[in-house]
PDB file of N, CA and C in Angstrom:
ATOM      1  N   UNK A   1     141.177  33.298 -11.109  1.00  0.00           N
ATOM      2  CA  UNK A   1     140.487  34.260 -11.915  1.00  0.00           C
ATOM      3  C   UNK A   1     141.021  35.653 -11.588  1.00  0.00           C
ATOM      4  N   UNK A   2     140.986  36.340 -12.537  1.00  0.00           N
ATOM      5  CA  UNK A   2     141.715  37.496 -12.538  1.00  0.00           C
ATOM      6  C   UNK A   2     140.766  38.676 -13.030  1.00  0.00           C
ATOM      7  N   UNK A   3     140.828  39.680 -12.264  1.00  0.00           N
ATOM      8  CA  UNK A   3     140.020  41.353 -13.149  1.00  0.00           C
ATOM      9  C   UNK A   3     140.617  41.823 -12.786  1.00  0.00           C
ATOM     10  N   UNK A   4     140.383  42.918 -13.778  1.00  0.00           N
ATOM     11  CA  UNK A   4     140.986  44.501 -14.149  1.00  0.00           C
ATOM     12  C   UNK A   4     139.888  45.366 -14.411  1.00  0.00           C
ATOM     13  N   UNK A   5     140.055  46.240 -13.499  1.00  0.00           N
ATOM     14  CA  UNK A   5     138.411  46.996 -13.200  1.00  0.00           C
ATOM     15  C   UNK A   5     139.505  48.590 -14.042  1.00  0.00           C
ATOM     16  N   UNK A   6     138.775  49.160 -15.155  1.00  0.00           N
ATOM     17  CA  UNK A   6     138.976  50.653 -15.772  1.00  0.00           C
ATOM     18  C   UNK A   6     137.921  51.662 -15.042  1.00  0.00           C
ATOM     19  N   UNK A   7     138.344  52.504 -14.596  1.00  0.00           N
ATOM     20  CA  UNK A   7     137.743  53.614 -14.328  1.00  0.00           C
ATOM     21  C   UNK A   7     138.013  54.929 -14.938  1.00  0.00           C
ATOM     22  N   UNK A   8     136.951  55.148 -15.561  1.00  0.00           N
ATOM     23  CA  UNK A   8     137.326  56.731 -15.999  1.00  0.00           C
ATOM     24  C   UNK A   8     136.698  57.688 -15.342  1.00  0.00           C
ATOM     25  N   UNK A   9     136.606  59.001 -15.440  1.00  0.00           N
ATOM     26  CA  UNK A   9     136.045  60.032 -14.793  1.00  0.00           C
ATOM     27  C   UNK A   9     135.975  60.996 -16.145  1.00  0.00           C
ATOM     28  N   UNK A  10     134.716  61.888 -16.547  1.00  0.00           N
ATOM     29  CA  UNK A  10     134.395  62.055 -18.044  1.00  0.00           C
ATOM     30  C   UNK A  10     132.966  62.911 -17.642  1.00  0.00           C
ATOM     31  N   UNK A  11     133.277  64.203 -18.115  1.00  0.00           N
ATOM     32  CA  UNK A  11     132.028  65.384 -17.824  1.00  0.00           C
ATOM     33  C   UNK A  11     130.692  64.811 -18.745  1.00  0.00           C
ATOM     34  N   UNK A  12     129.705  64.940 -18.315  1.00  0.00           N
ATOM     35  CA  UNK A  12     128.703  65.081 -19.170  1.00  0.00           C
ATOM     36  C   UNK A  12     128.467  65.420 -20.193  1.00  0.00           C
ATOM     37  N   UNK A  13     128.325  64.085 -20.901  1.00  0.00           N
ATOM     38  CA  UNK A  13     128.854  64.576 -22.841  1.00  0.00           C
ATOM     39  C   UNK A  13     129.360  63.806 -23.430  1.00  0.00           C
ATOM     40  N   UNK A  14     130.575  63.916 -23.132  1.00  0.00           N
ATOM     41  CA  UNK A  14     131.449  63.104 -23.500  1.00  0.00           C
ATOM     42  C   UNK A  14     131.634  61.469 -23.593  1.00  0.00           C
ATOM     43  N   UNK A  15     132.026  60.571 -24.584  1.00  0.00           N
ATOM     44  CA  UNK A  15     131.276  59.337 -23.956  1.00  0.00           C
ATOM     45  C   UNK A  15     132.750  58.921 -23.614  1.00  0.00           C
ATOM     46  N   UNK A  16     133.038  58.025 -22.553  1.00  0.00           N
ATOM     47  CA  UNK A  16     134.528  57.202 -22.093  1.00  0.00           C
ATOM     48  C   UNK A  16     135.332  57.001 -23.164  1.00  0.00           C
ATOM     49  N   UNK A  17     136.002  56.806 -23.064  1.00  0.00           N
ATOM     50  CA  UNK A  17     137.573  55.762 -23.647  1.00  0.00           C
ATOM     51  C   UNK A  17     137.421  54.628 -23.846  1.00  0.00           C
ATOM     52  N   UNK A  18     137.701  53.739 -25.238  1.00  0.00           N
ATOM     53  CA  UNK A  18     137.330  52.158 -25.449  1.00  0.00           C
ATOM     54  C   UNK A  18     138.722  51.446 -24.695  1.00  0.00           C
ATOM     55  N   UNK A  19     137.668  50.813 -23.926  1.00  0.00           N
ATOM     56  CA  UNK A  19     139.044  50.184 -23.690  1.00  0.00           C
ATOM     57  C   UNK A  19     139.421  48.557 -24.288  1.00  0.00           C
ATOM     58  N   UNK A  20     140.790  47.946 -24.310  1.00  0.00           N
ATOM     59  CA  UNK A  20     140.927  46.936 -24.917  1.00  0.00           C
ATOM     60  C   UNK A  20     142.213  46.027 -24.263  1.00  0.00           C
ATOM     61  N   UNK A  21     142.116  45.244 -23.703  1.00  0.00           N
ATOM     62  CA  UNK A  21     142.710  43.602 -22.963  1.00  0.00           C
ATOM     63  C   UNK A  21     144.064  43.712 -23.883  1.00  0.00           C
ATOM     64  N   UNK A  22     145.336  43.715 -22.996  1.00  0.00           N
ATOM     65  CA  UNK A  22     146.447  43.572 -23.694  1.00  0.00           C
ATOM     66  C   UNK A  22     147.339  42.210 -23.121  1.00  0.00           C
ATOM     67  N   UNK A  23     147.340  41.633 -23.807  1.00  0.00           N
ATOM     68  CA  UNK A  23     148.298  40.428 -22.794  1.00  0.00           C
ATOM     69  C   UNK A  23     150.253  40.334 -24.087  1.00  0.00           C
ATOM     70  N   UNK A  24     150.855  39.773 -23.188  1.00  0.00           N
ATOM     71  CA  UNK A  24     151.983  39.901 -23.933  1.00  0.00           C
ATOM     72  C   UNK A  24     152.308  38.655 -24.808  1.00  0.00           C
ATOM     73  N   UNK A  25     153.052  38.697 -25.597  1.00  0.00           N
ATOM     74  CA  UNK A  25     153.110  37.664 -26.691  1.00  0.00           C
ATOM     75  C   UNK A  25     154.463  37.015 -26.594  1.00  0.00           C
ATOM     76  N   UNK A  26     154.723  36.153 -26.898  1.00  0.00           N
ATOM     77  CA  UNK A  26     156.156  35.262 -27.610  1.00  0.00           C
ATOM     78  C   UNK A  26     156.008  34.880 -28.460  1.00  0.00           C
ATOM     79  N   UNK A  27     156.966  35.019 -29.492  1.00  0.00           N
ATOM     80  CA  UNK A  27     156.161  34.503 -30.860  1.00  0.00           C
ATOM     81  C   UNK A  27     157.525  33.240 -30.844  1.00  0.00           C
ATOM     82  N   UNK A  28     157.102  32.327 -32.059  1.00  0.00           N
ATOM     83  CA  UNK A  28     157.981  30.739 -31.888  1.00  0.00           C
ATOM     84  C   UNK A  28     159.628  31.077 -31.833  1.00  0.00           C
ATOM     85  N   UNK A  29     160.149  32.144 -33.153  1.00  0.00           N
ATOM     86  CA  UNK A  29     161.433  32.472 -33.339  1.00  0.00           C
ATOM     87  C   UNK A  29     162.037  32.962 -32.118  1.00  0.00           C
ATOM     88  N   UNK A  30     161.436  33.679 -31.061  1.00  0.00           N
ATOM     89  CA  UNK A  30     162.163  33.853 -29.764  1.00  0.00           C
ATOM     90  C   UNK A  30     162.415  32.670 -29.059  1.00  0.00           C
ATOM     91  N   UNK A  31     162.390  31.848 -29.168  1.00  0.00           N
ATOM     92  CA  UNK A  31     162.707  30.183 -28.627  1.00  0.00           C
ATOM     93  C   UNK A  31     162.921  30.821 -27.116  1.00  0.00           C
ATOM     94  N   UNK A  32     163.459  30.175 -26.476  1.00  0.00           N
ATOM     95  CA  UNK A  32     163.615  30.208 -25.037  1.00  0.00           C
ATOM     96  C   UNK A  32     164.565  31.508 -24.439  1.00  0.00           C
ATOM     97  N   UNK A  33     165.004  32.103 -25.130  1.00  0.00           N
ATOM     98  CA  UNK A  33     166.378  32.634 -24.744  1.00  0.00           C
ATOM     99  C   UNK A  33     165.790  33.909 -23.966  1.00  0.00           C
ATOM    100  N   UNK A  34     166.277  33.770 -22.519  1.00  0.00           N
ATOM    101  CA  UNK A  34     165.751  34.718 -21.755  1.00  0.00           C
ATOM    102  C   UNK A  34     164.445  34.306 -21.179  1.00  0.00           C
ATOM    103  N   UNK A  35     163.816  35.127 -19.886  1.00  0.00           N
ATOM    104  CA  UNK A  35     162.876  34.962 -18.947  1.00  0.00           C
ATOM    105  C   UNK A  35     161.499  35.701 -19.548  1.00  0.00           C
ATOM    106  N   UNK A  36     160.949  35.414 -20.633  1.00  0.00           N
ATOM    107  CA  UNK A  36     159.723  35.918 -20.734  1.00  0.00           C
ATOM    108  C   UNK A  36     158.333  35.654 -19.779  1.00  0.00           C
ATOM    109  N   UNK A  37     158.013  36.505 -19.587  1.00  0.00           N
ATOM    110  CA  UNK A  37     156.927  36.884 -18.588  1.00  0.00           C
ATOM    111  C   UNK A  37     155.593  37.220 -18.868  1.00  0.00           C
ATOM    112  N   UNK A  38     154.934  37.168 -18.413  1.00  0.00           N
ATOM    113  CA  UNK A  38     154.210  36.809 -19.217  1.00  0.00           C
ATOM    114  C   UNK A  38     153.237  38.217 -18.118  1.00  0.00           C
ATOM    115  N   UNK A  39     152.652  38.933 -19.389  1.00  0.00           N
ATOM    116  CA  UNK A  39     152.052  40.263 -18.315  1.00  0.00           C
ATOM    117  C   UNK A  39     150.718  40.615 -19.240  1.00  0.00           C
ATOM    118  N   UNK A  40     149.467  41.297 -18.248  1.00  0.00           N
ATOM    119  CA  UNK A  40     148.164  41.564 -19.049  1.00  0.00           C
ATOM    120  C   UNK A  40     147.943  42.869 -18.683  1.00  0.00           C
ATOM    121  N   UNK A  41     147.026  43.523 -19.317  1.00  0.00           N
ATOM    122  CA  UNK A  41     146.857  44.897 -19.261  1.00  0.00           C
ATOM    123  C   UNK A  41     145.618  45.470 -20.032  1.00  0.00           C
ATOM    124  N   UNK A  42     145.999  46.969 -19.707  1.00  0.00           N
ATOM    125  CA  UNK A  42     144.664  47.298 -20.802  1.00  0.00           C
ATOM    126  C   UNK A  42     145.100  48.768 -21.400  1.00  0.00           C
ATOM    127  N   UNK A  43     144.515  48.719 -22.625  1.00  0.00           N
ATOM    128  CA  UNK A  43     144.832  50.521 -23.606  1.00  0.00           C
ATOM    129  C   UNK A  43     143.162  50.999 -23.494  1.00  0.00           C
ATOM    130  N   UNK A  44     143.851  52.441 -22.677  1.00  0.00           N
ATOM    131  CA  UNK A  44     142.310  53.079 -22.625  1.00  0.00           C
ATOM    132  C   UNK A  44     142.833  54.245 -23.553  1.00  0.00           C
ATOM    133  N   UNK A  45     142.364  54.466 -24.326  1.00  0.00           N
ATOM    134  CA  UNK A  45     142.441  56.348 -25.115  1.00  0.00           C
ATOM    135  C   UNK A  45     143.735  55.776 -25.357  1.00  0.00           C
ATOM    136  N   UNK A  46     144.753  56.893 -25.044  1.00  0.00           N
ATOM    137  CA  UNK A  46     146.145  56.365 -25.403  1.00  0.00           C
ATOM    138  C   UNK A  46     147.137  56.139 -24.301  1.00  0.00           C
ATOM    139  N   UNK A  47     146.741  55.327 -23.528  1.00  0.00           N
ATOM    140  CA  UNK A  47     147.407  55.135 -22.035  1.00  0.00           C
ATOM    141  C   UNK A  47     147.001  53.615 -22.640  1.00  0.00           C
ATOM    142  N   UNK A  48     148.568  52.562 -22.611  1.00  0.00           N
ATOM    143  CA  UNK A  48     148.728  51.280 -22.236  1.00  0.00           C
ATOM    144  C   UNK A  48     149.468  50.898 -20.960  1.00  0.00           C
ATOM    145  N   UNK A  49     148.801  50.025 -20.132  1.00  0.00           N
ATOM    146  CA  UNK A  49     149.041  49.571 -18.557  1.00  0.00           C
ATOM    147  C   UNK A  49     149.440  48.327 -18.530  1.00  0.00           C
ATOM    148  N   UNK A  50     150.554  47.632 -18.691  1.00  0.00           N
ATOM    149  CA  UNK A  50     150.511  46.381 -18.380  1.00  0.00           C
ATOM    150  C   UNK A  50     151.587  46.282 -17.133  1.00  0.00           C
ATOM    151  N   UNK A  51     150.808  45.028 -16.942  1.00  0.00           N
ATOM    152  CA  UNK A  51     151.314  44.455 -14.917  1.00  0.00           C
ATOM    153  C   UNK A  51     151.610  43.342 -15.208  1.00  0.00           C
ATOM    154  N   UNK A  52     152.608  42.215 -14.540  1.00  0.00           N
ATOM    155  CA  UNK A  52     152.822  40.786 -14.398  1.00  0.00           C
ATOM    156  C   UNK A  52     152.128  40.441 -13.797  1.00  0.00           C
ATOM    157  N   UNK A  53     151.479  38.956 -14.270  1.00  0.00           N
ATOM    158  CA  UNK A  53     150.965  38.352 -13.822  1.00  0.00           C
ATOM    159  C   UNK A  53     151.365  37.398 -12.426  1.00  0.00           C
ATOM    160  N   UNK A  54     152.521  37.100 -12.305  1.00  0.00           N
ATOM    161  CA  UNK A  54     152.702  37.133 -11.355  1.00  0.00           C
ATOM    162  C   UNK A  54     153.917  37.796 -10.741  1.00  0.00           C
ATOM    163  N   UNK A  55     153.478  38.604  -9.393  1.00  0.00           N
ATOM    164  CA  UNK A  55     154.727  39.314  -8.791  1.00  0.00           C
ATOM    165  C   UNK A  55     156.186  38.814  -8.725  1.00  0.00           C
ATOM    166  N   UNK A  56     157.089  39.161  -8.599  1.00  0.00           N
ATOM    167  CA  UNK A  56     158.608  38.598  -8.114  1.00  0.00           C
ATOM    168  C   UNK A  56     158.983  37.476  -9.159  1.00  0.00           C
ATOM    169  N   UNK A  57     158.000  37.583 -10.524  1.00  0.00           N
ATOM    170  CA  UNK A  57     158.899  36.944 -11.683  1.00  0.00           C
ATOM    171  C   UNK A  57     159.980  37.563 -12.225  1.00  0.00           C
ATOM    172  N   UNK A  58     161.034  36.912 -12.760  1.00  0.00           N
ATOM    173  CA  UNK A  58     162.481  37.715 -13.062  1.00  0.00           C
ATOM    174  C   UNK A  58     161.929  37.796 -14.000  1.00  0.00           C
ATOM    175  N   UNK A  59     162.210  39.040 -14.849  1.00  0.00           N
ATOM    176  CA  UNK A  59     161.934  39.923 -16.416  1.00  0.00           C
ATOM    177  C   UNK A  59     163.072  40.183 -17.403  1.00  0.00           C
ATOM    178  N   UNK A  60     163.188  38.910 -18.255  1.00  0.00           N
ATOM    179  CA  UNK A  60     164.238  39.797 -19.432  1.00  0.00           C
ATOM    180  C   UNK A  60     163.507  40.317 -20.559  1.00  0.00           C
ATOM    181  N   UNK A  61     162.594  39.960 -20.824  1.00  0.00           N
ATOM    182  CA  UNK A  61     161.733  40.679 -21.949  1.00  0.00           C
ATOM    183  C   UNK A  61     159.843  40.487 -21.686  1.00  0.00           C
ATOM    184  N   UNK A  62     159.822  41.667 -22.385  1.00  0.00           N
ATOM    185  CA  UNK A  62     158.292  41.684 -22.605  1.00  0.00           C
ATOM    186  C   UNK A  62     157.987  42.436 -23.745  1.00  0.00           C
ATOM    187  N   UNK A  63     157.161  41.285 -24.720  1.00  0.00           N
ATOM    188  CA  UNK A  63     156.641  41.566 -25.740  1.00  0.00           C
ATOM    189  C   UNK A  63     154.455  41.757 -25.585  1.00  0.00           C
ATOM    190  N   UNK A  64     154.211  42.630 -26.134  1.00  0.00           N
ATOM    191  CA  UNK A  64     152.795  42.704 -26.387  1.00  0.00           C
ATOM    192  C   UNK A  64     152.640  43.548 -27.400  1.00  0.00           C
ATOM    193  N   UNK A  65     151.143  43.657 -28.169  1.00  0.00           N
ATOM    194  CA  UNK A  65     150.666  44.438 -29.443  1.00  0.00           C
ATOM    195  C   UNK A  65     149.579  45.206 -28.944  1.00  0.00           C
ATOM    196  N   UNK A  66     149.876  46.370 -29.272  1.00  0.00           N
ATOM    197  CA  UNK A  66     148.965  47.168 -29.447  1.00  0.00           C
ATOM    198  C   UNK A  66     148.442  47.575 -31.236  1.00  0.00           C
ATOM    199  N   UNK A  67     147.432  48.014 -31.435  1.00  0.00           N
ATOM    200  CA  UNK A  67     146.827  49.085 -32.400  1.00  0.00           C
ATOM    201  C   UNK A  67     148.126  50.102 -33.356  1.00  0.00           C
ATOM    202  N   UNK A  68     148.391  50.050 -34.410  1.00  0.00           N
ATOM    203  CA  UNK A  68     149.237  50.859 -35.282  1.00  0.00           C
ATOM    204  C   UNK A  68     148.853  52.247 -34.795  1.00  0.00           C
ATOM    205  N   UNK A  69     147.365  52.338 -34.957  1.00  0.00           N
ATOM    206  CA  UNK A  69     146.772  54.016 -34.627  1.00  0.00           C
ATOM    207  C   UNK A  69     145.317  53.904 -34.003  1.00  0.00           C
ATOM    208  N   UNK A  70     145.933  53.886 -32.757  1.00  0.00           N
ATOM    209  CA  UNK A  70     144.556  54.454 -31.875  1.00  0.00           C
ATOM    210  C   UNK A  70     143.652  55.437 -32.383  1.00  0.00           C
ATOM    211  N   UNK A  71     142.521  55.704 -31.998  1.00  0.00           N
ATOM    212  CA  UNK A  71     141.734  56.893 -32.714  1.00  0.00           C
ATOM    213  C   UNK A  71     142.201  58.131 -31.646  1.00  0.00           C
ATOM    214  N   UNK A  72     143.255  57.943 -30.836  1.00  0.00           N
ATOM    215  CA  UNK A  72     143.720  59.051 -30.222  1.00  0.00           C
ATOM    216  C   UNK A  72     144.820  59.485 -30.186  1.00  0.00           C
ATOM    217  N   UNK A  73     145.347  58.723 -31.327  1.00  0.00           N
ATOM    218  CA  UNK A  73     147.043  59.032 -31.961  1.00  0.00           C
ATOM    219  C   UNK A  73     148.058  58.511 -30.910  1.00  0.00           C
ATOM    220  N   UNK A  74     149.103  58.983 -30.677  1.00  0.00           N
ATOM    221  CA  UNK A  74     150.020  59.004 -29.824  1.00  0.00           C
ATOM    222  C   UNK A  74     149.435  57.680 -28.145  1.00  0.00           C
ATOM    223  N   UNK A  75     150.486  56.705 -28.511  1.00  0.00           N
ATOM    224  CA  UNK A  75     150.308  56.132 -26.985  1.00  0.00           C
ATOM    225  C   UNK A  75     151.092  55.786 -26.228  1.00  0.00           C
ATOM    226  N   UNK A  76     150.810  56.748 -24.699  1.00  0.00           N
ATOM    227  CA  UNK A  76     151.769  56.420 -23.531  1.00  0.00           C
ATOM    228  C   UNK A  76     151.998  55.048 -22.687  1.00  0.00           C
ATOM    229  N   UNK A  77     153.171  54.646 -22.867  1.00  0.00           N
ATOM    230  CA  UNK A  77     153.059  53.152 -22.494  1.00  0.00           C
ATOM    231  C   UNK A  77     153.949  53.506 -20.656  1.00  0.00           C
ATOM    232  N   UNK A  78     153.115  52.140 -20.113  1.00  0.00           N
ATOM    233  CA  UNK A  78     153.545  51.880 -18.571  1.00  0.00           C
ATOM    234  C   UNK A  78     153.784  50.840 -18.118  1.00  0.00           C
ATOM    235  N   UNK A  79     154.943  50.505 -18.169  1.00  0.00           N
ATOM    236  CA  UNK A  79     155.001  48.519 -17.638  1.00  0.00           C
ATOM    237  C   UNK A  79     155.583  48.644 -16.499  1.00  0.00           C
ATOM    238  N   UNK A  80     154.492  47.833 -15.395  1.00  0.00           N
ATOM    239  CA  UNK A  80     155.483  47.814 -14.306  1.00  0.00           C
ATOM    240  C   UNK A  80     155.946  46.549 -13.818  1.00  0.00           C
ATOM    241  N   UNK A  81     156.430  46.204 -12.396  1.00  0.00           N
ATOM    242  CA  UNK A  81     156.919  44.686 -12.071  1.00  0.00           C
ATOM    243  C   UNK A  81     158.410  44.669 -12.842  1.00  0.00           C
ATOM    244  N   UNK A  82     158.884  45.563 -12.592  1.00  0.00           N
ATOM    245  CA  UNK A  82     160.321  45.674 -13.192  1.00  0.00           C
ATOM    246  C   UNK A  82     161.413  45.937 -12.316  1.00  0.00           C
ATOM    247  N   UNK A  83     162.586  45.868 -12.608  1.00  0.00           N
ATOM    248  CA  UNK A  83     163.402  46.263 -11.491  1.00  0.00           C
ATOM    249  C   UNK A  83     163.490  47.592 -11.160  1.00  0.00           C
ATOM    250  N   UNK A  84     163.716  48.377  -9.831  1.00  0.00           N
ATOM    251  CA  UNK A  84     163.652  49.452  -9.511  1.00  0.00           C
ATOM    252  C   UNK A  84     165.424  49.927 -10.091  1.00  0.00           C
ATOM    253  N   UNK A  85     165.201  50.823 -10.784  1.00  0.00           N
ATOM    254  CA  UNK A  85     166.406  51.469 -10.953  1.00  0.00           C
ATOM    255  C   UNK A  85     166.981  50.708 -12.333  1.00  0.00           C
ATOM    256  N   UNK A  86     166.478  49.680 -12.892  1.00  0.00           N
ATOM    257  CA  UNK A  86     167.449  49.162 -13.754  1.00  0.00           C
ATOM    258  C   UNK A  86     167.111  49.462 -15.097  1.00  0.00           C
ATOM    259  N   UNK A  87     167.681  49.513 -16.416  1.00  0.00           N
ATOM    260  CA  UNK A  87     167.787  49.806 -17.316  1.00  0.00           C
ATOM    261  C   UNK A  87     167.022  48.965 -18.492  1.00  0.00           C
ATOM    262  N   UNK A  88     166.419  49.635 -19.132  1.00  0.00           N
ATOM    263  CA  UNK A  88     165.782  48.946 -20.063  1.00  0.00           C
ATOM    264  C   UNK A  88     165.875  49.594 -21.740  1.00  0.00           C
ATOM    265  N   UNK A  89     165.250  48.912 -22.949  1.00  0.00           N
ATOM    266  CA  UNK A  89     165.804  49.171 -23.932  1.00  0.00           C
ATOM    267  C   UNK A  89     164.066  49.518 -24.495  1.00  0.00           C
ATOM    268  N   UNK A  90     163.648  49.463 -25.701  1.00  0.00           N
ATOM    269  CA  UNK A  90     162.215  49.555 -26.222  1.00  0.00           C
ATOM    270  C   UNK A  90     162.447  49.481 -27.357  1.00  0.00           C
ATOM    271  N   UNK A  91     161.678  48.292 -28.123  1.00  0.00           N
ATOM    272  CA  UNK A  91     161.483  48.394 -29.361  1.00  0.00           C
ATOM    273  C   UNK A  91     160.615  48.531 -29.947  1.00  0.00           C
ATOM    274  N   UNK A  92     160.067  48.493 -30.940  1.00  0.00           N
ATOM    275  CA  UNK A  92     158.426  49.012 -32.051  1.00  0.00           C
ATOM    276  C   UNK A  92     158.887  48.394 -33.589  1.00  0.00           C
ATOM    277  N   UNK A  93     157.510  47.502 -33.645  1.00  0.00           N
ATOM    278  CA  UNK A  93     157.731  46.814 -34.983  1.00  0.00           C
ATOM    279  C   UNK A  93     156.298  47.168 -35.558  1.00  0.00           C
ATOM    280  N   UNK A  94     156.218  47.868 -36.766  1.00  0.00           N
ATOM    281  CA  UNK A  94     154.617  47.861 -37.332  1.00  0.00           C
ATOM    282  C   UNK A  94     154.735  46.548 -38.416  1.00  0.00           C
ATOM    283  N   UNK A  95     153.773  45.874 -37.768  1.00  0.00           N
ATOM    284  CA  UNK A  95     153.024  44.840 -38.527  1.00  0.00           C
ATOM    285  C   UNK A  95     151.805  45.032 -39.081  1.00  0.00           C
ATOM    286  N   UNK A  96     151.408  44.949 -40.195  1.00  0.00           N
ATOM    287  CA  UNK A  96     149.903  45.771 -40.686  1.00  0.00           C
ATOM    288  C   UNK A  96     149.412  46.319 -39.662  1.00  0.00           C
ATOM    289  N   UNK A  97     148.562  46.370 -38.928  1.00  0.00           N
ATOM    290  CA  UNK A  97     147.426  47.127 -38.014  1.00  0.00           C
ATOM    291  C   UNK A  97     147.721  46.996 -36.604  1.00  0.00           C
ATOM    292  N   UNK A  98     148.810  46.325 -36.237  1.00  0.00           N
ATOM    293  CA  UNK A  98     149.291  46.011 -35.008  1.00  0.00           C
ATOM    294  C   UNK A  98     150.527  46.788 -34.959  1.00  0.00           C
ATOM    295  N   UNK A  99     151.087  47.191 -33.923  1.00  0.00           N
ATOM    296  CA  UNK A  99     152.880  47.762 -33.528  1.00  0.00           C
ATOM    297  C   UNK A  99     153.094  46.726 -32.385  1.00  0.00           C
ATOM    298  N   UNK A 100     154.189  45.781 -32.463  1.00  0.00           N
ATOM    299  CA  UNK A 100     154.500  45.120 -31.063  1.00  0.00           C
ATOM    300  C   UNK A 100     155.699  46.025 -30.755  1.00  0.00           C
ATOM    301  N   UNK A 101     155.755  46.183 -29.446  1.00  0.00           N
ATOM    302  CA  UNK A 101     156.280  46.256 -28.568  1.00  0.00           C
ATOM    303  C   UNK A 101     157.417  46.094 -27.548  1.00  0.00           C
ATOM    304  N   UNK A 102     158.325  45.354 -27.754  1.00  0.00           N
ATOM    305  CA  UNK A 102     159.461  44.861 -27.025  1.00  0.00           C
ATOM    306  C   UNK A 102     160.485  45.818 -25.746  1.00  0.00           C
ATOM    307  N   UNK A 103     160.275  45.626 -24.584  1.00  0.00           N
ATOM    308  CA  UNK A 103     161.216  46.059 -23.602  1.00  0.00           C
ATOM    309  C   UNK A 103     162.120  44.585 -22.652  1.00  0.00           C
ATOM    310  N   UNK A 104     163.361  45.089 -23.044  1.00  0.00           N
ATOM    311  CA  UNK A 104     164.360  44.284 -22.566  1.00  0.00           C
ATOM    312  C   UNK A 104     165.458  44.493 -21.621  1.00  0.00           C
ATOM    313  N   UNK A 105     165.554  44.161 -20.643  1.00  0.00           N
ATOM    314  CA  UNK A 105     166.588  44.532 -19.257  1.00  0.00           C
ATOM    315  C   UNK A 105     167.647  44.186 -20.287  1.00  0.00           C
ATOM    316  N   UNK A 106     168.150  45.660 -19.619  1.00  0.00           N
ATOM    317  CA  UNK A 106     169.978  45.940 -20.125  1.00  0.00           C
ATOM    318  C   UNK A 106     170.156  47.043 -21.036  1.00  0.00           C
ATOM    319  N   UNK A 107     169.170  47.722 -21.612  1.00  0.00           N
ATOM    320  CA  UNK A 107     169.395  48.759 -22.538  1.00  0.00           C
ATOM    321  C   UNK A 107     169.143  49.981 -21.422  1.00  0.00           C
ATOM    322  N   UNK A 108     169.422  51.041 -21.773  1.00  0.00           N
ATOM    323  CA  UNK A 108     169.627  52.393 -21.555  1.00  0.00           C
ATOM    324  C   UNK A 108     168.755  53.218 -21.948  1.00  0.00           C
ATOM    325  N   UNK A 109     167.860  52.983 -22.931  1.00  0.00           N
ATOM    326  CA  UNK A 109     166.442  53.792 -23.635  1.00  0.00           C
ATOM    327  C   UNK A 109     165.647  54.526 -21.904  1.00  0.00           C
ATOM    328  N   UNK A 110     165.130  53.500 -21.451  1.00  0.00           N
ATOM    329  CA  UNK A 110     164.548  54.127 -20.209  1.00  0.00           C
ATOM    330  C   UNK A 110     164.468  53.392 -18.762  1.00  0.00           C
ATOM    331  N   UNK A 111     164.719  53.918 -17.887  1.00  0.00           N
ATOM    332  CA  UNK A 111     165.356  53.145 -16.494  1.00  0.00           C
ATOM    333  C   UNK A 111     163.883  53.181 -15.317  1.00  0.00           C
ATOM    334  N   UNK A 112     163.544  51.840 -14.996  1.00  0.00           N
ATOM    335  CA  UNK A 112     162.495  51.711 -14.290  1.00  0.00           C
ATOM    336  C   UNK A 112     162.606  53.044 -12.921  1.00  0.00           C
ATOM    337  N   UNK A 113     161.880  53.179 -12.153  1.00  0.00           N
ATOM    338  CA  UNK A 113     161.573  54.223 -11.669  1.00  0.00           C
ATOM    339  C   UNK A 113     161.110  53.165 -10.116  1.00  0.00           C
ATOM    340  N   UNK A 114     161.660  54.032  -8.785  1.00  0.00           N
ATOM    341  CA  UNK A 114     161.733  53.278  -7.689  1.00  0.00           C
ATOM    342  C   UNK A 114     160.506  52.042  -7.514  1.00  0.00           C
ATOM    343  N   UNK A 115     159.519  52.469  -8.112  1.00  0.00           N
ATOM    344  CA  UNK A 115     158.356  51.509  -8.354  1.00  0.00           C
ATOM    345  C   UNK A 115     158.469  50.279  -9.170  1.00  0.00           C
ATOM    346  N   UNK A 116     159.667  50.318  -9.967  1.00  0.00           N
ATOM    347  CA  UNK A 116     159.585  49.579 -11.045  1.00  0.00           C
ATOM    348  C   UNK A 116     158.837  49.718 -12.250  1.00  0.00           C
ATOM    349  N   UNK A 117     158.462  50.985 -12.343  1.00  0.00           N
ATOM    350  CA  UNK A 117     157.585  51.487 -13.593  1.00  0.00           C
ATOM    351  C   UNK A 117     158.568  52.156 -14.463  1.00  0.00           C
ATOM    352  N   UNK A 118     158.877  51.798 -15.690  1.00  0.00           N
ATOM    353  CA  UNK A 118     158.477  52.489 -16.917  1.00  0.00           C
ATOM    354  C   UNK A 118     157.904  53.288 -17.713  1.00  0.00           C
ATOM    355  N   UNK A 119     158.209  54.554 -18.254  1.00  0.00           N
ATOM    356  CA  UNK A 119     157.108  55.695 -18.839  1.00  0.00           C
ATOM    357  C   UNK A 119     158.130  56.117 -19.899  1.00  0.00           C
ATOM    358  N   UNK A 120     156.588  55.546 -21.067  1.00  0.00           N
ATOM    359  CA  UNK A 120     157.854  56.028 -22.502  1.00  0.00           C
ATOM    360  C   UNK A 120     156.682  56.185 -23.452  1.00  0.00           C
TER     361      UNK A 120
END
């Protein structure tokens, strides 16, 4: 069993950030090719967090969906469990009310960060 505890911090007034369970997808046409991984997360406001499920899995792609349009516009995405230093690519597909997502080791778009994090 697994949790993911959100914490916000939010002045008097104001009500929190919805938050919403992101897990990653494969859809059938990606057949096998490459190490999909399989990672869960969560979109609070416009911050998406996703983590592997399990540590020290090798990563050639990760697909998940978020929301076309948050009610807070613009969203900062964070994937970590990646290689430190290595290169990655990002894609965005709008499907009616959904945008998936795609980051794939080997592109140049944005290079994990000594943590293995991603920020794009």
């Amino acid at each position: 069993m697994r949790f993911l505890h959100v914490l916000q911090a939010v002045d008097a007034g104001p009500r929190p950030a919805e938050a919403s369970v992101l897990r990653s997808v494969v859809d059938a046409v990606d057949g096998g090719e490459g190490q999909w991984a399989p990672y869960e997360g969560a979109l609070v406001g416009g911050t998406a967090v996703l983590f592997p499920r399990d540590l020290g899995t090798p990563v050639d792609r990760v697909r998940y969906v978020v929301p076309t349009a948050p009610a807070t516009g613009a969203i900062t995405y964070l994937v970590t469990g990646l290689v430190p230093g290595a290169g990655y690519a990002v894609a965005f597909e709008n499907v009616g009310e959904e945008r998936r997502v795609t980051v794939t080791a080997g592109g140049a778009e944005v290079v994990a960060d000594e943590a293995g994090v991603v920020r794009f």
